[in-house]
C-alpha atoms as a PDB file:
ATOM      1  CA  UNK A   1      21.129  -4.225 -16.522  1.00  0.00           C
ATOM      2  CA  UNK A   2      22.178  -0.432 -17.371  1.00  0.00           C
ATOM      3  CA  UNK A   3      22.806   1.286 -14.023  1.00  0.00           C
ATOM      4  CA  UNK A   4      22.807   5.020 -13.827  1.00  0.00           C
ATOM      5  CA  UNK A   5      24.950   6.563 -10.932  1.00  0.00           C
ATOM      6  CA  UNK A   6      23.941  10.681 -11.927  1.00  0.00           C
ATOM      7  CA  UNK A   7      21.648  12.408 -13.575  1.00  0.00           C
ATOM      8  CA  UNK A   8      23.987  13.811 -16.096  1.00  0.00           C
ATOM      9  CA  UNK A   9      24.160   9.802 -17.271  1.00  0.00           C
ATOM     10  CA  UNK A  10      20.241   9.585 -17.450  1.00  0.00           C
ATOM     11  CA  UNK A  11      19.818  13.100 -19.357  1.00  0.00           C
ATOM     12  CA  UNK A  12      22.696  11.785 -22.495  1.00  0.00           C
ATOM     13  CA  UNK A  13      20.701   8.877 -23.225  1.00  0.00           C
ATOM     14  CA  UNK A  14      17.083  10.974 -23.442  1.00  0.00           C
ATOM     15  CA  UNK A  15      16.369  11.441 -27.005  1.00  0.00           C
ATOM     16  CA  UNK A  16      13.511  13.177 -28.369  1.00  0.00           C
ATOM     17  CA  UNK A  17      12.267  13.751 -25.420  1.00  0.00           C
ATOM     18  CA  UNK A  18      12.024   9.895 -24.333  1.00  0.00           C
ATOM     19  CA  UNK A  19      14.217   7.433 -22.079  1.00  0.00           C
ATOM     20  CA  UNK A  20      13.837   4.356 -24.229  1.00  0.00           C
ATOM     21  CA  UNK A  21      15.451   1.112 -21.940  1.00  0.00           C
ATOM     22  CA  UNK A  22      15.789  -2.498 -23.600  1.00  0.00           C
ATOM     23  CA  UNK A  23      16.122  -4.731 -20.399  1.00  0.00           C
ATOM     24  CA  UNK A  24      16.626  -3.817 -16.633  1.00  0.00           C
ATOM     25  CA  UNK A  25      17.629  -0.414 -15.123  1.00  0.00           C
ATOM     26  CA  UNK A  26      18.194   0.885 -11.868  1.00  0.00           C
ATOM     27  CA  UNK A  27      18.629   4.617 -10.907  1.00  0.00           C
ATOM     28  CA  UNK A  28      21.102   5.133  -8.167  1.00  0.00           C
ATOM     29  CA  UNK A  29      20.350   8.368  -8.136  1.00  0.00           C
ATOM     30  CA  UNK A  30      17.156  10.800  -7.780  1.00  0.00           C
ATOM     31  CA  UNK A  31      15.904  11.402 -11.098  1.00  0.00           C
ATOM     32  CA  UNK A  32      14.016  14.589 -11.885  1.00  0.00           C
ATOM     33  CA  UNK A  33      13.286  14.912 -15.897  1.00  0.00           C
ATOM     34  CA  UNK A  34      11.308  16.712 -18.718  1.00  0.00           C
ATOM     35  CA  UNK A  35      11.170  13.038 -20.641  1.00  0.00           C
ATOM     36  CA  UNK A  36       9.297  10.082 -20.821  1.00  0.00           C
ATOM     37  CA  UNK A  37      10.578   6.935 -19.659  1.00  0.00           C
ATOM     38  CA  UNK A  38       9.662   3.714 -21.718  1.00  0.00           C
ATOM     39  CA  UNK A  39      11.372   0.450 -20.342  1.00  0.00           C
ATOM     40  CA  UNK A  40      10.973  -2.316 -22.788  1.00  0.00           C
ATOM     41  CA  UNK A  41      11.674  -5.784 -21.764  1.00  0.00           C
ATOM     42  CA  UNK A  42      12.889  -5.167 -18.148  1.00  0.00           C
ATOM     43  CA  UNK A  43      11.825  -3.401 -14.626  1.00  0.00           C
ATOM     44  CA  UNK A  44      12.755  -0.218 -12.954  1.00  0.00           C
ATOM     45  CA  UNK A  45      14.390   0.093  -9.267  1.00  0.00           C
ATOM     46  CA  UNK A  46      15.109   3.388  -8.229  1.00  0.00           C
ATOM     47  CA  UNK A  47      14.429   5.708  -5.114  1.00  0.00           C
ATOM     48  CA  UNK A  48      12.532   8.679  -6.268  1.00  0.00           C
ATOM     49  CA  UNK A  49      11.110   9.661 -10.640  1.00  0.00           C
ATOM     50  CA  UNK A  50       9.559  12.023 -11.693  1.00  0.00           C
ATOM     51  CA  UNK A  51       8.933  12.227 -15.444  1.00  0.00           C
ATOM     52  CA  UNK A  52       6.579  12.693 -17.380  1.00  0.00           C
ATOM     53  CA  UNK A  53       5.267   9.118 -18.292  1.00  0.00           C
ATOM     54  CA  UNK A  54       6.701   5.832 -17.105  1.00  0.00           C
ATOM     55  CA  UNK A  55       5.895   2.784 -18.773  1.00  0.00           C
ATOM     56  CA  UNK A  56       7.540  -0.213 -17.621  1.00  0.00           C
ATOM     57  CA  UNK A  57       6.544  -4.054 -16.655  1.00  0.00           C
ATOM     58  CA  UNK A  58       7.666  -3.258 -12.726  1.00  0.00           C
ATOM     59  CA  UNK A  59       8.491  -0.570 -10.735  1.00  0.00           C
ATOM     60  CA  UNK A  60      10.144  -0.556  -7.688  1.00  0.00           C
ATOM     61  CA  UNK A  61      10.768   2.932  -6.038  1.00  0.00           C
ATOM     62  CA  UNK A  62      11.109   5.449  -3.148  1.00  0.00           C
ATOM     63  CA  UNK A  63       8.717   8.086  -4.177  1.00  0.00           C
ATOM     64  CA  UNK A  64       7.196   8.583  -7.979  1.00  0.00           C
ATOM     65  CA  UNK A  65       6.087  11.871  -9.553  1.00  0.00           C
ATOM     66  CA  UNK A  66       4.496  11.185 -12.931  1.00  0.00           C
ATOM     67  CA  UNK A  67       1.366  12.687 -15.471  1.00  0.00           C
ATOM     68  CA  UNK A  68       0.910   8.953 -16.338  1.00  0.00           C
ATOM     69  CA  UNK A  69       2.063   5.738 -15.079  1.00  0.00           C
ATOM     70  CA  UNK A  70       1.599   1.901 -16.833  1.00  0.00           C
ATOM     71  CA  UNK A  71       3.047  -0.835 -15.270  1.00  0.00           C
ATOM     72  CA  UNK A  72       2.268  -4.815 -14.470  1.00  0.00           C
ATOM     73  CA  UNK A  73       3.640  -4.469 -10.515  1.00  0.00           C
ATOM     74  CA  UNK A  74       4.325  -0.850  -8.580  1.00  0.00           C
ATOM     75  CA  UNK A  75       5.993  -1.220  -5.329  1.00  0.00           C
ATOM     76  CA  UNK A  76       6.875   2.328  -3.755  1.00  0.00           C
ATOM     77  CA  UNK A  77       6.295   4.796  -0.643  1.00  0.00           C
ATOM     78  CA  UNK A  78       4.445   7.361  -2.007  1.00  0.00           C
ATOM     79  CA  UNK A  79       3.338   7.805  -5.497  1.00  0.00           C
ATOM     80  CA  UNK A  80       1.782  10.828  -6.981  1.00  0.00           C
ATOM     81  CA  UNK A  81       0.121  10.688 -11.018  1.00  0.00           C
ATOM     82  CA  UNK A  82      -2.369  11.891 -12.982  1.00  0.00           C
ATOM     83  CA  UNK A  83      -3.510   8.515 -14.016  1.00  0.00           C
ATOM     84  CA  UNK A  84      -2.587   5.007 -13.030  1.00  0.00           C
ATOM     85  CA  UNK A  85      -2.957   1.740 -14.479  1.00  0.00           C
ATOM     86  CA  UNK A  86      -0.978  -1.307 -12.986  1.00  0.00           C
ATOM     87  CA  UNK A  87      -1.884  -4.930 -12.310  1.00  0.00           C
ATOM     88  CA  UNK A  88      -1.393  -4.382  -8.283  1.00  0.00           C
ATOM     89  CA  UNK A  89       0.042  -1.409  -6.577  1.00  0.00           C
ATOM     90  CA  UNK A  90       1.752  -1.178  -3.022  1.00  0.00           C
ATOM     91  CA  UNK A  91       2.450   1.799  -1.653  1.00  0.00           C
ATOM     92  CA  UNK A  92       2.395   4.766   0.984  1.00  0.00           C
ATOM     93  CA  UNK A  93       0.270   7.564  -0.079  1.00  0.00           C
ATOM     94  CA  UNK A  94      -1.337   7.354  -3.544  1.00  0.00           C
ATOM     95  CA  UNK A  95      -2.446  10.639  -5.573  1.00  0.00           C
ATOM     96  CA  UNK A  96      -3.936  10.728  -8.657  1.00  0.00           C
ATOM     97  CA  UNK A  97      -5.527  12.810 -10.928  1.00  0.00           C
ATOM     98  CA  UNK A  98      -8.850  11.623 -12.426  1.00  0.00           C
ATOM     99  CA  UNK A  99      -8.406   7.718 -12.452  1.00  0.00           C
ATOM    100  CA  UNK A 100      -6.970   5.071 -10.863  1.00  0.00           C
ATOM    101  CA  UNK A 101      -7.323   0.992 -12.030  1.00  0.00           C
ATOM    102  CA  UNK A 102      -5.922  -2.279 -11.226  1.00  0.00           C
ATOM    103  CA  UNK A 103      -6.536  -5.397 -12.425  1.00  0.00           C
ATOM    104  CA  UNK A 104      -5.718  -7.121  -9.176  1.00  0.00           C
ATOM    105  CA  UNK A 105      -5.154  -5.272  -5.481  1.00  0.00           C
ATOM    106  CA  UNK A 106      -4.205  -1.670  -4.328  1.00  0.00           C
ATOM    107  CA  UNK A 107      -2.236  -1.687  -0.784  1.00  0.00           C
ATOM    108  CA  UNK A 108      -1.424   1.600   0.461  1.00  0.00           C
ATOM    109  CA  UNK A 109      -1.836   3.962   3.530  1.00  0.00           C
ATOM    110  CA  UNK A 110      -4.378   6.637   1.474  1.00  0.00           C
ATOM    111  CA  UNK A 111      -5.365   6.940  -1.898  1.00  0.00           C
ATOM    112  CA  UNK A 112      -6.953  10.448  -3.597  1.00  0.00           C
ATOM    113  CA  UNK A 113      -8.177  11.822  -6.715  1.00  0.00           C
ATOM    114  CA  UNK A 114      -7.092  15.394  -6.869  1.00  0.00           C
ATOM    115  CA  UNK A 115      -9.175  16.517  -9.585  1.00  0.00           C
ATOM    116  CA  UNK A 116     -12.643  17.784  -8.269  1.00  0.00           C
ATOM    117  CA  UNK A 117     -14.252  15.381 -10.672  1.00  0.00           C
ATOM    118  CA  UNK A 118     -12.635  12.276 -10.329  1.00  0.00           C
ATOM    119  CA  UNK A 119     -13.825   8.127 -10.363  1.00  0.00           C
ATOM    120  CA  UNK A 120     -12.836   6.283  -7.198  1.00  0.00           C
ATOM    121  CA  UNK A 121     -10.127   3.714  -7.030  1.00  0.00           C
ATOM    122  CA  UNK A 122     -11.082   1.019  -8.817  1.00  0.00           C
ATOM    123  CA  UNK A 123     -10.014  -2.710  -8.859  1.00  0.00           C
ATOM    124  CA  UNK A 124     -11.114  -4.729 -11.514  1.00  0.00           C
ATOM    125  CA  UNK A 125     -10.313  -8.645  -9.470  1.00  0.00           C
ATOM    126  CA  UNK A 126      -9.548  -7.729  -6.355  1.00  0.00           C
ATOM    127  CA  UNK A 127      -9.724  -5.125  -3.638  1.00  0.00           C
ATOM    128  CA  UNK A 128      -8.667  -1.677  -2.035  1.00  0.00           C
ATOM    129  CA  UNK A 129      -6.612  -2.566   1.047  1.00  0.00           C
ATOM    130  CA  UNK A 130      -5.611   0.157   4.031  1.00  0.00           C
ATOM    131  CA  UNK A 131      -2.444   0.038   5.999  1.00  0.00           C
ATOM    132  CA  UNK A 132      -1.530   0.882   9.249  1.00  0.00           C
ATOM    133  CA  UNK A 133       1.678   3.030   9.176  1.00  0.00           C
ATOM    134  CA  UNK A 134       4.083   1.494  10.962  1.00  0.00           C
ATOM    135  CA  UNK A 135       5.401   2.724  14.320  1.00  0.00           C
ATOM    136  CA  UNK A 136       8.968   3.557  14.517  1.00  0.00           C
ATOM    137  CA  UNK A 137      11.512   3.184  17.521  1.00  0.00           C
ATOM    138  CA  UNK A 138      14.702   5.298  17.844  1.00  0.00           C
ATOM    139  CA  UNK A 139      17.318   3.485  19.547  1.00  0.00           C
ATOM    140  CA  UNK A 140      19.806   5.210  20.929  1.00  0.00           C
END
């Protein structure tokens, strides 16, 4: 598994313009960059992307910020893309741009198109599912 601790480890392995991952990889780190990120053999865990594309089998992450995302499983909080495709997706808030589609189940708290034109949530073998947020207690 390659595990990057900074961003200033992500950024010296970009090339071209692309993050190009053989196997596992976990970001320990927030990760905001100009690159695509293509994971090839392996899944992602990491607290908060944003790239420009991610294509990976699964994602695990805080928060994602992406033009396009392609990925078997996404598990996050809140996820924000111009387009989406994923076998299932669970998360918080969901934003996309024109198009969202899964083959199997979306789980989240909302889910909206931004565009003014845009094609609702669609999934292909199974269905849209709402949350409740979850209440939380401070102890003190």
């Amino acid at each position: 598994m390659k595990i990057y601790k900074t961003q200033k480890e992500v950024e010296k392995d970009i090339k071209d313009g692309i993050l190009s991952i053989n196997g596992d990889v976990s970001f320990e780190c927030s990760l905001n960059i100009k690159a695509s990120i293509i994971i090839t053999a392996g899944n992602i865990n990491a607290r908060d992307i944003t790239a420009r594309d991610i294509t990976a089998r699964d994602i695990t992450a805080g928060d994602i910020t992406a033009w396009d995302i392609t990925a078997r499983d996404i598990n996050a909080g809140d996820i924000t893309a111009w387009d989406i495709n994923a076998r299932d997706i669970t998360a918080g808030n969901i934003l996309y741009w024109a198009f969202c589609c899964v083959y199997q189940d979306i789980k989240c708290l909302s889910i909206n198109g931004t565009r003014d034109k845009n094609q609702k949530p669609i999934c292909l073998d199974g269905k849209l599912e709402f949350k409740k947020k979850r209440k939380t207690i401070n102890s003190k």
